[in-house]
N, C-alpha and C. Protein backbone atom coordinates (compact mmCIF):
# COMPACT_ATOMS: atom_id res chain seq x y z
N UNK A 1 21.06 124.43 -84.22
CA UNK A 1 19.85 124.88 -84.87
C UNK A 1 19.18 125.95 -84.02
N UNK A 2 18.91 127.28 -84.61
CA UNK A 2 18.03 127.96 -83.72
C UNK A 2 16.61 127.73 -83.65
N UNK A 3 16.01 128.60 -82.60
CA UNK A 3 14.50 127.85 -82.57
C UNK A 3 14.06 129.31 -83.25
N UNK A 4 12.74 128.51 -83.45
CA UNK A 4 11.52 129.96 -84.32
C UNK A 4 10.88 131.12 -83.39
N UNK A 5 10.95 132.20 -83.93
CA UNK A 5 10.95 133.41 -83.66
C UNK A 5 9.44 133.41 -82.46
N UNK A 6 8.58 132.40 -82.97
CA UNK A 6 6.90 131.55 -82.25
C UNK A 6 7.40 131.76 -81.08
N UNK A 7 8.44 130.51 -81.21
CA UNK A 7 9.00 129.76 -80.04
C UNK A 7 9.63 130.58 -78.76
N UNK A 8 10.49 131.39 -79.52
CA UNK A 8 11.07 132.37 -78.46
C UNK A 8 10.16 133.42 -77.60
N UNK A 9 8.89 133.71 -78.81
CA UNK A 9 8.37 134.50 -78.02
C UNK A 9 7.58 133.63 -76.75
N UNK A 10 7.17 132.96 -77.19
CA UNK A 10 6.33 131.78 -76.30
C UNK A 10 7.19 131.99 -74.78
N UNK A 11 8.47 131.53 -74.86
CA UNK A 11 9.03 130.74 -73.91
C UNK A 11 9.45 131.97 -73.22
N UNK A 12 9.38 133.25 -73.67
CA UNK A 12 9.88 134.56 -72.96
C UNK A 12 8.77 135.30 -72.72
N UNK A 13 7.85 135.22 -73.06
CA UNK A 13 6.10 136.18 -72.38
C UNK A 13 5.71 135.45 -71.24
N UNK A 14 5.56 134.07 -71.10
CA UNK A 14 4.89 133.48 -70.35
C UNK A 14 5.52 133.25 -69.39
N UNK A 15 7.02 133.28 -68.83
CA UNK A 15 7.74 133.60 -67.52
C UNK A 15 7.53 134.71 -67.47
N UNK A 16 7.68 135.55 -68.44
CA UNK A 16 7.46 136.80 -68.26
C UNK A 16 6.44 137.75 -67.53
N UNK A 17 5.03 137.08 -67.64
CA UNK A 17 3.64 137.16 -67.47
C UNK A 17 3.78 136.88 -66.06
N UNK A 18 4.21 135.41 -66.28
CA UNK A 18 3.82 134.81 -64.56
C UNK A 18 5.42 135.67 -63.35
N UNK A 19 6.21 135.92 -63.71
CA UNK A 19 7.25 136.46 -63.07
C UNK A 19 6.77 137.81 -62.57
N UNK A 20 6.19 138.65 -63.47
CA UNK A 20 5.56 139.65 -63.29
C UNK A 20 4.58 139.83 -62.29
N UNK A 21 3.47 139.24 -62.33
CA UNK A 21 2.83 139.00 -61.33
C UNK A 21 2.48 138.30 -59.91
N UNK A 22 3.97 137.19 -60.21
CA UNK A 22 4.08 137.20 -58.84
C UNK A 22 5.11 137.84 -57.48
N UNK A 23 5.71 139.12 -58.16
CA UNK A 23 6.27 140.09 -57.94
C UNK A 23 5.35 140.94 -57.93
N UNK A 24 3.86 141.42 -58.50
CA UNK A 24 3.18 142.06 -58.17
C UNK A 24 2.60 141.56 -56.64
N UNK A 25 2.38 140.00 -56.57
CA UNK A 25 1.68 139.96 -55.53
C UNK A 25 2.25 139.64 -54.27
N UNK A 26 3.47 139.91 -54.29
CA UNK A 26 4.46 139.81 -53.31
C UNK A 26 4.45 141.22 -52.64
N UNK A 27 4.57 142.35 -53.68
CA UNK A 27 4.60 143.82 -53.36
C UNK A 27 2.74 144.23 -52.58
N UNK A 28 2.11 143.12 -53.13
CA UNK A 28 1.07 143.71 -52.38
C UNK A 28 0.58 143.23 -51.22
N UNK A 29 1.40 141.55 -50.92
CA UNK A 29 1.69 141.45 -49.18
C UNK A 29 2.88 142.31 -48.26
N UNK A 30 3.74 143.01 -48.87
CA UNK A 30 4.46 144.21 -47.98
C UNK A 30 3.33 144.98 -47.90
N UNK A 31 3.68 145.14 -46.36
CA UNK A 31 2.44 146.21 -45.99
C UNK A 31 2.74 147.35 -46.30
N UNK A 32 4.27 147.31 -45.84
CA UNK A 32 4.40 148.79 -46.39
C UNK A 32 4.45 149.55 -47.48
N UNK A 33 4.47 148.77 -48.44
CA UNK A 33 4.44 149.26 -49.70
C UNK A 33 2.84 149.31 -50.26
N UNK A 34 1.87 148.35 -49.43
CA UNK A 34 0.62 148.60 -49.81
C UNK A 34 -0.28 150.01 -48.57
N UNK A 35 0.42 149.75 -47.72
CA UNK A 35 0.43 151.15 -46.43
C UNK A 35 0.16 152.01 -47.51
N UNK A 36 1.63 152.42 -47.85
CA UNK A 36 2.04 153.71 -48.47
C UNK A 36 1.21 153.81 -49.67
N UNK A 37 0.64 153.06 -50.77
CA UNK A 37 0.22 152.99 -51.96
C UNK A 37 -1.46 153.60 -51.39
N UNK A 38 -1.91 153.02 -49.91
CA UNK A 38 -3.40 153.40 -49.86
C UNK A 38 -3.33 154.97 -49.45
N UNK A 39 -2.39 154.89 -48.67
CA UNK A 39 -2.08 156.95 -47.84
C UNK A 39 -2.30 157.64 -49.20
N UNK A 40 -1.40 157.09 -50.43
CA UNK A 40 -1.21 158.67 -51.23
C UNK A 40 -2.65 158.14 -51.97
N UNK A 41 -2.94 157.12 -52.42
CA UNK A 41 -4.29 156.89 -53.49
C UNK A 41 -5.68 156.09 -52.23
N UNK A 42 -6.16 156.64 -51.78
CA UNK A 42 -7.03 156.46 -50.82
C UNK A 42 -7.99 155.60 -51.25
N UNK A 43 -8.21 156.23 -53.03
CA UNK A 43 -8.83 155.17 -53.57
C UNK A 43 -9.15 153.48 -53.57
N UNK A 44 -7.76 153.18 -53.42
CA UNK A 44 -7.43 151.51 -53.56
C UNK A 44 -8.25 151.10 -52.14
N UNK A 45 -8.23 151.73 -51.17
CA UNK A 45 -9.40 151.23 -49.75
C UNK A 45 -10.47 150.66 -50.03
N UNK A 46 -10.93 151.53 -51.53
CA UNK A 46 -12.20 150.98 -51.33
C UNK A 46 -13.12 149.70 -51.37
N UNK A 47 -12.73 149.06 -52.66
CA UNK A 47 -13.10 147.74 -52.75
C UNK A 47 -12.90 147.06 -51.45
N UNK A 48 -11.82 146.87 -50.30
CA UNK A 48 -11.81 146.40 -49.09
C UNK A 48 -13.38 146.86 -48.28
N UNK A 49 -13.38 148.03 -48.32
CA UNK A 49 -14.26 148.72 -47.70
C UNK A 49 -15.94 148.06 -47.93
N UNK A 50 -15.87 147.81 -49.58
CA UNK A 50 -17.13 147.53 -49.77
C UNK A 50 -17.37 146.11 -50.06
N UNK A 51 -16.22 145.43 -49.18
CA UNK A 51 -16.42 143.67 -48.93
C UNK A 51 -15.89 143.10 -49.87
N UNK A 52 -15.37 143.50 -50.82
CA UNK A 52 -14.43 142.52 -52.03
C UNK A 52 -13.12 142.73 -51.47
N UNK A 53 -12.62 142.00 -52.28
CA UNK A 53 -11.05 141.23 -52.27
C UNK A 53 -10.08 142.30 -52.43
N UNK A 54 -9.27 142.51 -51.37
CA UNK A 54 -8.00 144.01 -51.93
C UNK A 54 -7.78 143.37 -53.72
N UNK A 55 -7.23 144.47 -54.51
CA UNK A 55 -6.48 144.84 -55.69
C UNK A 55 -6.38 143.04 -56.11
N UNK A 56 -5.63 142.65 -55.71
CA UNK A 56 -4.99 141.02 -56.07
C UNK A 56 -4.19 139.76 -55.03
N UNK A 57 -4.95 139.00 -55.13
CA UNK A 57 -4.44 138.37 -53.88
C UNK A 57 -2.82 138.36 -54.05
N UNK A 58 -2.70 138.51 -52.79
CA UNK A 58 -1.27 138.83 -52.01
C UNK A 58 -0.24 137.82 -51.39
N UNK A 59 0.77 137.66 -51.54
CA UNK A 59 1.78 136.16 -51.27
C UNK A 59 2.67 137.19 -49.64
N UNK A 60 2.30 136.55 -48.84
CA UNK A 60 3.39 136.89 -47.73
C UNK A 60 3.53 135.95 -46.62
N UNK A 61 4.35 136.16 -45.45
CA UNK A 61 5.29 134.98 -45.66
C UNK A 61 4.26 134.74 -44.30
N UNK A 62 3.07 135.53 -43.56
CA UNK A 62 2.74 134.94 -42.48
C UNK A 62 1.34 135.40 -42.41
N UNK A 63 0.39 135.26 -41.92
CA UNK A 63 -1.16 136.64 -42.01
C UNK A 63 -0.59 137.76 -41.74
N UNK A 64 -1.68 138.62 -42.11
CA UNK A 64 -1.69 140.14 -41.90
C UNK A 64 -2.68 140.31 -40.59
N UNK A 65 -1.73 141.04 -39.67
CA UNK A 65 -2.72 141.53 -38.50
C UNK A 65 -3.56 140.61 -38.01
N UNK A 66 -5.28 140.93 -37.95
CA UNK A 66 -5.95 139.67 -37.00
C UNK A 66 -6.33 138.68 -37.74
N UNK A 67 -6.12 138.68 -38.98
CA UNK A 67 -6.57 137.73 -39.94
C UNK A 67 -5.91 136.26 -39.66
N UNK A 68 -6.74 134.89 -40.07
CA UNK A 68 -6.45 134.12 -39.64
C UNK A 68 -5.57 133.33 -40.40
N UNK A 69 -4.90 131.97 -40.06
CA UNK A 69 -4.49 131.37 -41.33
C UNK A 69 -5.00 130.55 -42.42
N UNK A 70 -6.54 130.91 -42.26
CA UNK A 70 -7.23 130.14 -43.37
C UNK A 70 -7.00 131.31 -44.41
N UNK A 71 -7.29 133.04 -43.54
CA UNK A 71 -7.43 133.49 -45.17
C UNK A 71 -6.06 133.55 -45.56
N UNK A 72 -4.64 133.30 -44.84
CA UNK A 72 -3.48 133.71 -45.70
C UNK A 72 -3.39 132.82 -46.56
N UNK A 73 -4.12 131.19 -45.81
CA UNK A 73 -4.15 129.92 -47.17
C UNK A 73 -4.78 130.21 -48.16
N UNK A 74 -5.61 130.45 -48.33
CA UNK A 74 -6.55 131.05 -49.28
C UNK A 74 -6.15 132.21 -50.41
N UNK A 75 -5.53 132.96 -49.26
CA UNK A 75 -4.62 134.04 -50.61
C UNK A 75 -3.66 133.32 -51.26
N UNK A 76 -2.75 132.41 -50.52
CA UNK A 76 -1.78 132.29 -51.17
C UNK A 76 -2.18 130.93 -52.27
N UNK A 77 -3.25 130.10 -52.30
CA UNK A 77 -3.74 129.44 -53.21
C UNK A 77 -4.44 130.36 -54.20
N UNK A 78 -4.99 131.29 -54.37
CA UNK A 78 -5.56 131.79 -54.68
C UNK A 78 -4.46 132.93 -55.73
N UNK A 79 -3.73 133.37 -55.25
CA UNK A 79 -2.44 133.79 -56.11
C UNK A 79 -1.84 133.05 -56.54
N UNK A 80 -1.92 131.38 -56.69
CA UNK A 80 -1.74 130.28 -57.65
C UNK A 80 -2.02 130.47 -58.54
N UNK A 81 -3.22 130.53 -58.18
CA UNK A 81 -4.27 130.27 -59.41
C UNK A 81 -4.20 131.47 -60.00
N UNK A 82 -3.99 132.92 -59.99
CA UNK A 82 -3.64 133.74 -60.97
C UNK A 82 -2.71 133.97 -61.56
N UNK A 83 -1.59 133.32 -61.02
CA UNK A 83 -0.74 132.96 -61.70
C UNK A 83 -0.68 131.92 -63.06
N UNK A 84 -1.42 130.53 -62.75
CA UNK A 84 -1.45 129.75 -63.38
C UNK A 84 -2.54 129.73 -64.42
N UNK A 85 -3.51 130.81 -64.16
CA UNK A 85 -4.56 131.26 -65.56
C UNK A 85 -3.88 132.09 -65.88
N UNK A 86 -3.33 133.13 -65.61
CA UNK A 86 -2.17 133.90 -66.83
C UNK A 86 -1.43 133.26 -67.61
N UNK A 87 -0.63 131.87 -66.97
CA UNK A 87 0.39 131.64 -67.76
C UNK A 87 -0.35 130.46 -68.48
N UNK A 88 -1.40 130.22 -68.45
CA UNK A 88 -2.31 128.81 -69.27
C UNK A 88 -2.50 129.74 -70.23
N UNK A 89 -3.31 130.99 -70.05
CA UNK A 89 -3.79 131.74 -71.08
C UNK A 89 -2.97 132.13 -72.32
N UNK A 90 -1.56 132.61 -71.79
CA UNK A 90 -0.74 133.09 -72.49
C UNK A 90 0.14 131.99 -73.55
N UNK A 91 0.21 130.84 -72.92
CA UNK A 91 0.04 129.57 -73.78
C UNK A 91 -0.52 129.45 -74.87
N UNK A 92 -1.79 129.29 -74.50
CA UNK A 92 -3.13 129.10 -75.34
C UNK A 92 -3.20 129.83 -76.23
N UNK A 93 -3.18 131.56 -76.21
CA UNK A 93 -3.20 132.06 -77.36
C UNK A 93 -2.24 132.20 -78.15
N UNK A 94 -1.15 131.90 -77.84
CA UNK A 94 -0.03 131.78 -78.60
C UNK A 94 -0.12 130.74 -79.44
N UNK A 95 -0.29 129.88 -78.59
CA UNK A 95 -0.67 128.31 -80.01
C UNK A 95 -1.56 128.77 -80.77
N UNK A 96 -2.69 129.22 -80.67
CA UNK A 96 -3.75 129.85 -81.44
C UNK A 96 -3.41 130.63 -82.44
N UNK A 97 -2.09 131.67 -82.18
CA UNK A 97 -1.78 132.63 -82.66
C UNK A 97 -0.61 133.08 -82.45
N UNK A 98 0.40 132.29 -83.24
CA UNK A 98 1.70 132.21 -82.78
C UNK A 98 3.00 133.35 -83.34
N UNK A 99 1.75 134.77 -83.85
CA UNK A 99 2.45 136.04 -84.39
C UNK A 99 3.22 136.73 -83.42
N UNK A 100 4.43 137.17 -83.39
CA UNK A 100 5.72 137.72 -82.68
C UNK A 100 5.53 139.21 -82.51
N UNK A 101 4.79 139.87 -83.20
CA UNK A 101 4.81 141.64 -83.30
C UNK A 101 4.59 141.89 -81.48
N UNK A 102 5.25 142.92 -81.31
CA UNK A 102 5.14 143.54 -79.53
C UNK A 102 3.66 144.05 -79.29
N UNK A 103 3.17 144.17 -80.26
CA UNK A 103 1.64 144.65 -80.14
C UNK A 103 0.22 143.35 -79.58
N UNK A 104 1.10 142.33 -80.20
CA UNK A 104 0.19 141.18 -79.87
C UNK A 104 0.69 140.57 -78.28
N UNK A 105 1.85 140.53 -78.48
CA UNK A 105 2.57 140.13 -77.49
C UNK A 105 1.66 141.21 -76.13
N UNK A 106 1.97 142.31 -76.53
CA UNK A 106 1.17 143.62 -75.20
C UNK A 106 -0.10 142.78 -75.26
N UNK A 107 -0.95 142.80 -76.33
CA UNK A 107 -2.40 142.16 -75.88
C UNK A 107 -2.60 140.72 -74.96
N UNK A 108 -1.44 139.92 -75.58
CA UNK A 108 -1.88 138.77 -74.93
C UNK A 108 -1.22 138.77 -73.20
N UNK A 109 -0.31 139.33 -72.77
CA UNK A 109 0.23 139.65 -71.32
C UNK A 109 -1.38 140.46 -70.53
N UNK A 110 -1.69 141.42 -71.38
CA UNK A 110 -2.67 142.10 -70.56
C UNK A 110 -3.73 141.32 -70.26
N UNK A 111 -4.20 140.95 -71.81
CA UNK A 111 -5.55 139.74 -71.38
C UNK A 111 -5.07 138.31 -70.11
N UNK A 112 -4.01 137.97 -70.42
CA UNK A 112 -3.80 137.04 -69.09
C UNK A 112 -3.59 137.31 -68.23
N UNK A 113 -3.28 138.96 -67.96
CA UNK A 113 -3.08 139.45 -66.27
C UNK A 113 -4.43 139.44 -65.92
N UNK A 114 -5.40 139.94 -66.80
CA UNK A 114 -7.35 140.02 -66.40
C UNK A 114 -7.61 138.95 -66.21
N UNK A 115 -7.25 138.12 -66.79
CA UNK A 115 -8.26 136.44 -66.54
C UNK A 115 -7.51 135.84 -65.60
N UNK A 116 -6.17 136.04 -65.24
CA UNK A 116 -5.55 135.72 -63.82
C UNK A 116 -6.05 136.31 -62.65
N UNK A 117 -6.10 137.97 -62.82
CA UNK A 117 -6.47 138.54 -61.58
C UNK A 117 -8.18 138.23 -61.51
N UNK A 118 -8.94 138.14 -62.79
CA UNK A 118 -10.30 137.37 -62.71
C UNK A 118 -10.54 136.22 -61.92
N UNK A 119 -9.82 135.32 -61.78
CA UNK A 119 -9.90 133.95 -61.42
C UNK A 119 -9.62 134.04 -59.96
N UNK A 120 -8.17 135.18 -59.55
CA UNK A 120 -7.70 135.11 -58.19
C UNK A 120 -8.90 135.30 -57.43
N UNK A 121 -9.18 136.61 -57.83
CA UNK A 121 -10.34 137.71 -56.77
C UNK A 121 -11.85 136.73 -56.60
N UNK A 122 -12.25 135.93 -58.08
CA UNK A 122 -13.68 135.20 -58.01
C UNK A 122 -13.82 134.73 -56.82
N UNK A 123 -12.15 133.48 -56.75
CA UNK A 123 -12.31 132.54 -56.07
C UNK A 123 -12.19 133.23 -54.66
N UNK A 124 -11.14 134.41 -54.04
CA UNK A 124 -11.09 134.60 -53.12
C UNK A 124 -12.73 135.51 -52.93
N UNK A 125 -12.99 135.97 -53.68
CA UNK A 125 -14.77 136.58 -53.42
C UNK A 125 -15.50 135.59 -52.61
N UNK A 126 -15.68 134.17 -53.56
CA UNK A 126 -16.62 133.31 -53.15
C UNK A 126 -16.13 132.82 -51.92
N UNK A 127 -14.57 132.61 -50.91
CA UNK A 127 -14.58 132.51 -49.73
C UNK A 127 -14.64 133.24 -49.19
N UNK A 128 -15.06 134.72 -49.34
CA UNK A 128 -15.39 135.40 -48.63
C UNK A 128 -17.03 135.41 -48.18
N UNK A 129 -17.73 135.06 -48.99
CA UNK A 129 -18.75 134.80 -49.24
C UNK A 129 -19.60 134.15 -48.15
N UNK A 130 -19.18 132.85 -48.72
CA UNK A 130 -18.98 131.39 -47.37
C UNK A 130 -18.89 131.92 -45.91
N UNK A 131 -17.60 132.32 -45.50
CA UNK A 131 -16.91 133.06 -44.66
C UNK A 131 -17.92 134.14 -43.65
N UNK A 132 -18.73 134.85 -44.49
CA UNK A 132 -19.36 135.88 -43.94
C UNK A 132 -20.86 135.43 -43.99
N UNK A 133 -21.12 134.20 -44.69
CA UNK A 133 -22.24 133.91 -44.52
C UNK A 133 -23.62 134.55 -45.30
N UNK A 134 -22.77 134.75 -46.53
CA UNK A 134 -23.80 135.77 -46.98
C UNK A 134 -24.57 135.05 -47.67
N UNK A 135 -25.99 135.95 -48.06
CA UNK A 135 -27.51 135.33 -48.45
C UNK A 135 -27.12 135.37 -50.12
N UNK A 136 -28.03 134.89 -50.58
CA UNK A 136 -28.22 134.44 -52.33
C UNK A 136 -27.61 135.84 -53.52
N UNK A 137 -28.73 136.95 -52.81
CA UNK A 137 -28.81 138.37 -53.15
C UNK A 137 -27.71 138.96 -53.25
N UNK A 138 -26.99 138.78 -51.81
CA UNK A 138 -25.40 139.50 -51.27
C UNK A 138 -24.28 138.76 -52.27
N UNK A 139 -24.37 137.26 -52.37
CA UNK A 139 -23.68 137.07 -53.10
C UNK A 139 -23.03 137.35 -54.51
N UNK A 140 -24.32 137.72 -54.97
CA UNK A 140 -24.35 137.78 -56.37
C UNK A 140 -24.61 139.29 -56.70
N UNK A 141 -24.38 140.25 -55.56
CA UNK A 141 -24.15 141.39 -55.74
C UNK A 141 -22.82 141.89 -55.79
N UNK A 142 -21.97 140.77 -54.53
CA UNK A 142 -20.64 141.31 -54.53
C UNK A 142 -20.05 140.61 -55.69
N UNK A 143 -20.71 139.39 -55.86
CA UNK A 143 -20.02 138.57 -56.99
C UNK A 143 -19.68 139.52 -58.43
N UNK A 144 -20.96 140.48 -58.84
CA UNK A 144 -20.59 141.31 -59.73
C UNK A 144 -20.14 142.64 -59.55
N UNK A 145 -19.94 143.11 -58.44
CA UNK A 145 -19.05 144.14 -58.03
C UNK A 145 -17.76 143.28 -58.49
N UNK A 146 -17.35 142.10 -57.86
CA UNK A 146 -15.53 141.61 -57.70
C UNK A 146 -15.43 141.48 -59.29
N UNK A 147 -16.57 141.21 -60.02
CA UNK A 147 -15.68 141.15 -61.41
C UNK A 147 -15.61 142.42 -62.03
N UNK A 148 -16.35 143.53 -61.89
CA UNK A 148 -16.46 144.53 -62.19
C UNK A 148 -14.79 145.05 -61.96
N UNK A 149 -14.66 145.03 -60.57
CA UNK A 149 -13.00 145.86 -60.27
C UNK A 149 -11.91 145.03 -60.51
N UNK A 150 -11.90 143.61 -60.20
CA UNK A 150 -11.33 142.45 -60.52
C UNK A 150 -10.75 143.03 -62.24
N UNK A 151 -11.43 143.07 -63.03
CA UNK A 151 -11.26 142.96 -64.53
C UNK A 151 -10.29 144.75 -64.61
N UNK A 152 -11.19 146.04 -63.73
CA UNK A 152 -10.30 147.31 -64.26
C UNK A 152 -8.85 147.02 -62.91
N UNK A 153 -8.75 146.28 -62.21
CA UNK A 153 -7.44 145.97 -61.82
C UNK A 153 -6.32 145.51 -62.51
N UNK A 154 -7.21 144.28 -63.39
CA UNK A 154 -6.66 143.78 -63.90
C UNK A 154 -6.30 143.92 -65.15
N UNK A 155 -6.87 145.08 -66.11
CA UNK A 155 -6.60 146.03 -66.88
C UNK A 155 -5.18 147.33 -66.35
N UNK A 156 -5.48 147.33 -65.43
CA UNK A 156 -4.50 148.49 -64.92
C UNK A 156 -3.09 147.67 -64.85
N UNK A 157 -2.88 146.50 -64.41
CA UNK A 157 -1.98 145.74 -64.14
C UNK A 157 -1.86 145.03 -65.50
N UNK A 158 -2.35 144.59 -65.85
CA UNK A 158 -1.98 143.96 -67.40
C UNK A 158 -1.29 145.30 -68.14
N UNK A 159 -1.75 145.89 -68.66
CA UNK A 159 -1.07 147.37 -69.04
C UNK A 159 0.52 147.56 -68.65
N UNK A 160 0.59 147.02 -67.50
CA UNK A 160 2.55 147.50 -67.29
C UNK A 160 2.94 146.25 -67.11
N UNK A 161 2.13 145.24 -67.22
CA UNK A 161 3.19 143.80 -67.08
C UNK A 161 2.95 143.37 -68.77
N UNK A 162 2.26 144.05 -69.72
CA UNK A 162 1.88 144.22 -71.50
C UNK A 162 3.27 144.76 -71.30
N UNK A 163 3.58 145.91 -71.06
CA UNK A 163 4.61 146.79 -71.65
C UNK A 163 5.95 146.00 -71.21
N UNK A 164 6.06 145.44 -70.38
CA UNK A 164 6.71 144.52 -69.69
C UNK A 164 7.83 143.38 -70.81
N UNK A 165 6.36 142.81 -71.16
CA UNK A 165 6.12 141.10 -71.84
C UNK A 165 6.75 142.23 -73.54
N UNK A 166 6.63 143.19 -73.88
CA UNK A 166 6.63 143.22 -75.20
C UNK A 166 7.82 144.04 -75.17
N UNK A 167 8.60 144.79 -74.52
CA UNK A 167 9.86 144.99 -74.07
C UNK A 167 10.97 144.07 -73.87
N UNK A 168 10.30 142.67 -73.65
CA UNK A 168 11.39 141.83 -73.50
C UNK A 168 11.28 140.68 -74.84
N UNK A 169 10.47 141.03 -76.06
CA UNK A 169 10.59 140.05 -77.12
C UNK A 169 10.96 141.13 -78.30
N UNK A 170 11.78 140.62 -78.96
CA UNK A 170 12.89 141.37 -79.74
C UNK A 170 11.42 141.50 -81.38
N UNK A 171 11.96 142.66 -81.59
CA UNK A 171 10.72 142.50 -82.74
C UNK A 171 11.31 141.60 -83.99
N UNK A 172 10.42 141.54 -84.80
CA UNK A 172 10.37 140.75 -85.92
C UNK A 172 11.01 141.19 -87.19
N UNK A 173 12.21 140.78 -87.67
CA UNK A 173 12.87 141.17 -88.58
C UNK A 173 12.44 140.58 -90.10
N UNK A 174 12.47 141.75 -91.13
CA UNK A 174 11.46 141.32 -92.30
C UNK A 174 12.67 140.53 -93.24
């Protein structure tokens, strides 16, 4: 018996989603590949610069430089958890909305890369937070800075792990 066209897409976006991104966040604990990515786009410094969370928390295999091993624990729980709100999300709306077209399929990969990389950066925000000891004001300044870039990161990255997720589900035959 074959399974339904739902089904397939289901079971091929949502590895898809989460495979994707944790290959994104692998590439963004190589230093060198995040080295080289800040040299040519200088841009990506900045959020570091202005006390939020690099791009997306990062999976590597030891700390970076003087950093300690609370924050590599922290990243690497923390890139759990964007992992595991992408691939809850991408679930969820599928049961909700279990239409096969590559167009929906692109929407729902992108929206779960945002509410993944949403969830990573919050949580690693708020230990940063803690961490640095910051006052009521500070918090809830950077708090809406991290969702501010958090969300166009995570727009930028949903976008090629969308094109990704809807490249790999066969379209819908009438």
């Amino acid at each position: 018996m074959s399974t339904p066209l739902s089904e397939q897409v289901r079971d091929r976006v949502t590895p898809t989603v989460a495979i994707s991104l944790i290959v994104a966040s692998i590439l963004v604990g190589v230093w060198v590949v995040t080295g080289t990515a800040i040299t040519w786009f200088p841009a990506l410094a900045v959020p570091a610069a202005a006390g939020l969370p690099d791009l997306i928390p990062a999976l590597r295999i030891a700390p970076l430089g003087g950093t300690t091993w609370l924050f590599w624990v922290v990243d690497i729980v923390t890139a759990l958890v964007m992992v595991a709100v992408a691939a809850l999300h991408t679930r969820a709306t599928h049961a909700r909305h279990p239409s096969a077209s590559r167009g929906r399929v692109f929407g729902r990969a992108l929206l779960a890369t945002v509410w993944g990389v949403l969830a990573g950066n919050v949580l690693r925000g708020v230990f940063l937070s803690v961490v640095t000891h910051a006052g009521l004001g500070m918090f809830l300044g950077l708090l809406g800075a991290n969702i501010l870039v958090s969300a166009l990161t995570g727009a930028l990255l949903g976008i090629v792990i969308g094109a990704v997720a809807a490249a790999v589900v066969r379209p819908r035959r009438q």
